[in-house]
C-alpha atoms as a PDB file:
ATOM      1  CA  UNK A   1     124.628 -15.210 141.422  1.00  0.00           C
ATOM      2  CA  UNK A   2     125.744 -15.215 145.439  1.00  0.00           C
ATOM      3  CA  UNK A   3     125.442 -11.936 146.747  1.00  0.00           C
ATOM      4  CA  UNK A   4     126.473 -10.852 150.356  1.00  0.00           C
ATOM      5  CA  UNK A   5     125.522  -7.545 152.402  1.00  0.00           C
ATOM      6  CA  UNK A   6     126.980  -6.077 154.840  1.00  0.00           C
ATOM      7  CA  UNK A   7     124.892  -3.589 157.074  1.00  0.00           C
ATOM      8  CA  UNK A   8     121.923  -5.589 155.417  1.00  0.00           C
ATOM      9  CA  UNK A   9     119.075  -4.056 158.022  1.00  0.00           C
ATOM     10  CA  UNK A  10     120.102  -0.210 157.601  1.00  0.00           C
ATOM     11  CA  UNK A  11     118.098   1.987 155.495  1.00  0.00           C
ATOM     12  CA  UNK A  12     119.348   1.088 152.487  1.00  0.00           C
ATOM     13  CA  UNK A  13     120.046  -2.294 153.273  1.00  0.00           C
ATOM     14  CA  UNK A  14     116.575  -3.865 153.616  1.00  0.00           C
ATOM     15  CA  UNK A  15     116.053  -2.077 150.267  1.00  0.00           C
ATOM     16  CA  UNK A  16     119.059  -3.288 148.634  1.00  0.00           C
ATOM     17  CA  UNK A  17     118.062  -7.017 150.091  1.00  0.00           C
ATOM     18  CA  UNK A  18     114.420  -6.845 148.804  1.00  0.00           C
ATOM     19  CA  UNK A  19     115.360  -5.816 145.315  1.00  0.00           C
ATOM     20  CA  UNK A  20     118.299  -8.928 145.215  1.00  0.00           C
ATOM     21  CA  UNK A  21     115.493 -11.605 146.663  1.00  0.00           C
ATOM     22  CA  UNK A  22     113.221 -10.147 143.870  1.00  0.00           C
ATOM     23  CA  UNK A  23     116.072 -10.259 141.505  1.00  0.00           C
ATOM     24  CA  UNK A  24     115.820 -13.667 138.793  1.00  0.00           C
ATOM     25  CA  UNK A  25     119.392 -13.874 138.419  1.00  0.00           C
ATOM     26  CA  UNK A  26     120.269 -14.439 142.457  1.00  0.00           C
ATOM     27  CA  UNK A  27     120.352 -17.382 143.502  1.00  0.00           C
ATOM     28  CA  UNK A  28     120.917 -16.041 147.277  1.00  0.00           C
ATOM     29  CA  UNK A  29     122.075 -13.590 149.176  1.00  0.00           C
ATOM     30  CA  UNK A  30     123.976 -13.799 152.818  1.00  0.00           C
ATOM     31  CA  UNK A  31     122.424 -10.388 154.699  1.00  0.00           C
ATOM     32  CA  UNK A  32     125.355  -9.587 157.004  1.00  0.00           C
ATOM     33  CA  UNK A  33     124.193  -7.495 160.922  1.00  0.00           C
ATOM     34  CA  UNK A  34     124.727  -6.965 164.261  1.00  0.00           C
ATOM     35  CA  UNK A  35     121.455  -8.299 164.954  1.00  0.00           C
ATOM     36  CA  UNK A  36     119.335 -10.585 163.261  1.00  0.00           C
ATOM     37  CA  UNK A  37     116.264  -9.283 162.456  1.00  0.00           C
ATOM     38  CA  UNK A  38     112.597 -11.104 162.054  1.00  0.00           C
ATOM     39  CA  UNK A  39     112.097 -10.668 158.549  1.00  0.00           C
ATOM     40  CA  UNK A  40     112.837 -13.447 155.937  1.00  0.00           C
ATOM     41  CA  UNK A  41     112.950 -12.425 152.686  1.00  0.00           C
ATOM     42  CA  UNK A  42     113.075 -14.913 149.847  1.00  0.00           C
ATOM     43  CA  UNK A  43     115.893 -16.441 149.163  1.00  0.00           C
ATOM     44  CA  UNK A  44     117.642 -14.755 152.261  1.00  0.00           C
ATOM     45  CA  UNK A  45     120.221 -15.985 154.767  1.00  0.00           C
ATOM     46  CA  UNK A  46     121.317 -14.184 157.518  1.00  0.00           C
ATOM     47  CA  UNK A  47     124.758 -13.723 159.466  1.00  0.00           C
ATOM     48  CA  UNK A  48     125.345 -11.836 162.462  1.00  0.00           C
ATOM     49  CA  UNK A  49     128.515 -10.371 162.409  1.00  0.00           C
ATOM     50  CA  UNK A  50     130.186  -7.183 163.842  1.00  0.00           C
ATOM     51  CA  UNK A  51     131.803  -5.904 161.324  1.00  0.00           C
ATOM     52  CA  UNK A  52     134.581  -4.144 163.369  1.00  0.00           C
ATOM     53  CA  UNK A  53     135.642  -7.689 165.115  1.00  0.00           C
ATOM     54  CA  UNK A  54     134.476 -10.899 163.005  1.00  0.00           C
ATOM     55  CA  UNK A  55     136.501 -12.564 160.047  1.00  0.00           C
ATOM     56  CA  UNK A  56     133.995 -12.101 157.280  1.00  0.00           C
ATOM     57  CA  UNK A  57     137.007 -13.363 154.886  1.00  0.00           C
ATOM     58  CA  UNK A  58     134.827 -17.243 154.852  1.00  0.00           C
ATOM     59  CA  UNK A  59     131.513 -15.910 154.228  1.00  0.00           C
ATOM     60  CA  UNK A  60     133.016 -13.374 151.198  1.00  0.00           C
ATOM     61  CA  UNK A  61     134.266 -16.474 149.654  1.00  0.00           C
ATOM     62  CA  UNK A  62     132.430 -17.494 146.244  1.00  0.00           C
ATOM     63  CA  UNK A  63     130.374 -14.853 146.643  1.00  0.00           C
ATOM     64  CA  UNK A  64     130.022 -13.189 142.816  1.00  0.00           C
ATOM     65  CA  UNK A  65     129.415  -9.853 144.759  1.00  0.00           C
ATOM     66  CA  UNK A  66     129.852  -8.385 147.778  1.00  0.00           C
ATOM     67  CA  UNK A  67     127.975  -4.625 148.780  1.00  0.00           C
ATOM     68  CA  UNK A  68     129.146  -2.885 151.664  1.00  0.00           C
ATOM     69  CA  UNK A  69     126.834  -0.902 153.387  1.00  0.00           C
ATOM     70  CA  UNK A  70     128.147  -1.373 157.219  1.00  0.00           C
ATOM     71  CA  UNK A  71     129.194   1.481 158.768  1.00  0.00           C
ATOM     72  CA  UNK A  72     130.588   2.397 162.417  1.00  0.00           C
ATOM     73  CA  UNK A  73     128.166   4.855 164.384  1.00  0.00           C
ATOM     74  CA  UNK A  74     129.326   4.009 167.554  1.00  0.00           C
ATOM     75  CA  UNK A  75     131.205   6.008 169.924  1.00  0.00           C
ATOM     76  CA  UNK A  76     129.831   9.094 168.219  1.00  0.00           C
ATOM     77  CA  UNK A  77     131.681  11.854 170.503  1.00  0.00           C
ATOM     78  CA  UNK A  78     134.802  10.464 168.821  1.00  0.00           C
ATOM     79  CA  UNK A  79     135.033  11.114 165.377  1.00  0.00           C
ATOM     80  CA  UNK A  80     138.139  10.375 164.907  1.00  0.00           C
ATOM     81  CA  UNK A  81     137.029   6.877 165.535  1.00  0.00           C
ATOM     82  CA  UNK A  82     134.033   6.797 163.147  1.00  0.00           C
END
């Protein structure tokens, strides 16, 4: 199983990533961030992607699941916006 996530280095990202590279029945997993971080979990490959400008469309492709955990914080005195 091919898994991607998006907003893979937010809270519950790096938990949702440890428990897929743990996981038997993945075969890999695409973390998805804004900034790549230093960690390098098993079986991990990381993308970095802003979410509110890139073409993720590619990287979604053959991918058996996709978790979305991405989420716009950013301008926070406008929440219309976010």
């Amino acid at each position: 199983m091919r898994v991607v996530v998006v907003g893979a280095t937010g809270n519950v990202g790096t938990s949702v990533i440890r428990a897929l590279s743990g996981d038997p029945a993945v075969t890999s997993v695409l973390g998805v961030a804004r900034r790549r971080p230093d960690w390098h979990p098993d079986k991990t490959t990381w993308l970095t992607a802003d979410v509110t400008t890139a073409d993720l469309a590619p990287h979604f492709a053959g991918a058996d699941a996709v978790v979305h955990l991405a989420w716009i914080f950013q301008p926070a005195r406008r929440p219309a916006v976010t």
